[in-house]
Structure formats: C-alpha cells, structure tokens
C-alpha atoms as a PDB file:
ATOM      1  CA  UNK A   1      29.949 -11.181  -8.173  1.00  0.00           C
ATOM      2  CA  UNK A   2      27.860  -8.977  -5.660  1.00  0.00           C
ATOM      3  CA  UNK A   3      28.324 -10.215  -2.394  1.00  0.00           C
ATOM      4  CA  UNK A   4      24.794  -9.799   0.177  1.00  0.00           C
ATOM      5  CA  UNK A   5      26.065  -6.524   1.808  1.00  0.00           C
ATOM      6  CA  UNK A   6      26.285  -4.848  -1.384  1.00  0.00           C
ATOM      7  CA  UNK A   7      21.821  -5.582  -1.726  1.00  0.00           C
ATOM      8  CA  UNK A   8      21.684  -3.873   1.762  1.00  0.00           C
ATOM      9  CA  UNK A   9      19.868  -0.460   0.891  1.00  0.00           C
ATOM     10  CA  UNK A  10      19.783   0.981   4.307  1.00  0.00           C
ATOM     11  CA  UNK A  11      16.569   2.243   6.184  1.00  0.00           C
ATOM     12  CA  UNK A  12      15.104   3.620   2.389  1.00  0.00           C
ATOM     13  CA  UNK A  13      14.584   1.105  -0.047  1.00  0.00           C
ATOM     14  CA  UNK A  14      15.712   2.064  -3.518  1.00  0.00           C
ATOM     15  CA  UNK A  15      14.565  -0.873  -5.164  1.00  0.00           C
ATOM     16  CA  UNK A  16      11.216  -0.819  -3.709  1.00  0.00           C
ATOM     17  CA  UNK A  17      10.793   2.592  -4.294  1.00  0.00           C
ATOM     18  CA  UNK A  18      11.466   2.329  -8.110  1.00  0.00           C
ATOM     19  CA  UNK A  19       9.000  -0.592  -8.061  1.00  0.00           C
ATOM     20  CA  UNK A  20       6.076   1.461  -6.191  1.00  0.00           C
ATOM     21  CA  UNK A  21       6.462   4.260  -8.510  1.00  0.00           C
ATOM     22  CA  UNK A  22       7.023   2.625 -11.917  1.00  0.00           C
ATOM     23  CA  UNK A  23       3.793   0.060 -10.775  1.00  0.00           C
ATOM     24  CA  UNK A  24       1.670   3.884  -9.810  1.00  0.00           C
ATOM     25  CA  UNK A  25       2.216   5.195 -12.966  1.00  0.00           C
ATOM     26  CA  UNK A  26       1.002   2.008 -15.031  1.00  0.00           C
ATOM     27  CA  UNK A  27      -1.474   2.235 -13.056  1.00  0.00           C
ATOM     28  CA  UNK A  28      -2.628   5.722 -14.227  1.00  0.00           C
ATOM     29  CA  UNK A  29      -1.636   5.480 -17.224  1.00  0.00           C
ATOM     30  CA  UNK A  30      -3.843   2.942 -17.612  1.00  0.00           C
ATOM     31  CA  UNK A  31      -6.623   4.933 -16.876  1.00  0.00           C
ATOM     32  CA  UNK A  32      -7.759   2.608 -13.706  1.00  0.00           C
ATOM     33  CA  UNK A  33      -7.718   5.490 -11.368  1.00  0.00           C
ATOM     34  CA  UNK A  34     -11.460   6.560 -11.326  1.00  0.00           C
ATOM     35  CA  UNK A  35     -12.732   3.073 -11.691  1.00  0.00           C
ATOM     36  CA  UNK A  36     -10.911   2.464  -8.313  1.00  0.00           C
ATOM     37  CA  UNK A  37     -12.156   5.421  -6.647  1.00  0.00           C
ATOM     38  CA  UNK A  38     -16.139   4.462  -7.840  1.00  0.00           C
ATOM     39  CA  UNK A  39     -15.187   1.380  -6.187  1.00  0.00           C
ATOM     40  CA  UNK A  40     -14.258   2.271  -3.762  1.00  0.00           C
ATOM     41  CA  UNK A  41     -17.158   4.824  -2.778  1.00  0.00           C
ATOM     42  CA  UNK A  42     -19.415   1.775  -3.342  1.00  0.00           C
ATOM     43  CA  UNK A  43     -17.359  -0.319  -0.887  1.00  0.00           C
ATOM     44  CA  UNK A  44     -18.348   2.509   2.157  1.00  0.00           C
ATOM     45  CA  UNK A  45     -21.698   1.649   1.150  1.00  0.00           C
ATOM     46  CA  UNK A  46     -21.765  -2.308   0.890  1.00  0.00           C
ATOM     47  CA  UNK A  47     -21.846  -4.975   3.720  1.00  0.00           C
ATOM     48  CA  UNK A  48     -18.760  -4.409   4.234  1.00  0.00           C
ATOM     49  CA  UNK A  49     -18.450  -1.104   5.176  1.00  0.00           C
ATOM     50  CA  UNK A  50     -18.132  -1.828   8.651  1.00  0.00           C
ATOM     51  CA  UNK A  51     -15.332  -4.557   7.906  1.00  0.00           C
ATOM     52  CA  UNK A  52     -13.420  -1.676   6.011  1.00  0.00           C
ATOM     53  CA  UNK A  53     -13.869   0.817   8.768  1.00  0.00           C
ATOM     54  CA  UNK A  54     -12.697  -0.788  11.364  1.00  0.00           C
ATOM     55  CA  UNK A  55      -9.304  -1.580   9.110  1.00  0.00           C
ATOM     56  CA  UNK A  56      -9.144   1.815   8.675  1.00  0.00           C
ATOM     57  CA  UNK A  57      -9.101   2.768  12.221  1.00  0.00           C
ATOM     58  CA  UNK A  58      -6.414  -0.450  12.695  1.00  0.00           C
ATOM     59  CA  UNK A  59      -4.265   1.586   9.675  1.00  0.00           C
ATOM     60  CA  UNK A  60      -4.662   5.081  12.356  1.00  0.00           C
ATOM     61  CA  UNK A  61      -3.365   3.218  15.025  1.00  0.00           C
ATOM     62  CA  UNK A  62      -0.010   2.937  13.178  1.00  0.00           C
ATOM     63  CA  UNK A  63       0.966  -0.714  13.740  1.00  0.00           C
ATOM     64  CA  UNK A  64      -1.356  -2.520  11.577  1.00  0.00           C
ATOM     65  CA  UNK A  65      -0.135  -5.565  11.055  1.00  0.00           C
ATOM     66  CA  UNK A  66       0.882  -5.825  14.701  1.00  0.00           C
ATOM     67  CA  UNK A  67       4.644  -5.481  14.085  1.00  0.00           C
ATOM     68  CA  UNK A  68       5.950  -3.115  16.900  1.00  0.00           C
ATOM     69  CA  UNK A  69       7.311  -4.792  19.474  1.00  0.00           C
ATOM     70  CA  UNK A  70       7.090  -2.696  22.270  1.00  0.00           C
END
C-alpha cells in the first residue's frame, strides 16, 4: 500500500501532464480542431466579444483566478 507522500509529484505534475496530453490528442484526432477555431472566430464577433476580451486581458495579467497572494 502507497502511503500519501509517495502521490506527491513535486512542482511538475506527471499525472496531469499525461492527462492534458492524452485528452489534446483525442481531441485532434477527433478532428474537432477547426470546428473550435470557427468558433471561436465567431465568438470575437458575437455579444460577447467584449465579455471574452476583457478575460483575455485578466489571462495577461497572470493571476487570473486571483490566486497570488502577494
């Protein structure tokens, strides 16, 4: 039996890595790629364009979900 030390992976996530790559590739290999980018070149030019800009400049900041404590 594992004991919880042995799940630490350190500042790089192993497991989460795997999972972000394996989930990218079904999602090419799916084909969904270009239907995502048509999307999302619609989305810049719906209602909420503005809604999705500003997020973007929240995501450039480089604490977007407000985490740093500083």
């Amino acid at each position: 039996m594992q004991n919880d030390k042995s799940r630490i992976e350190g500042e790089g996530s192993y497991s989460g890595t795997k999972d972000y790559s394996d989930r990218t590739a079904g999602f090419i290999k799916k084909g969904k790629v270009d239907k995502a980018a048509k999307d999302a070149v619609h989305s810049l030019d719906s209602p909420e364009a503005a809604e999705l800009k500003q997020a973007e400049e929240k995501g450039k900041k480089g604490d977007p979900r407000g985490m740093d404590k500083k």
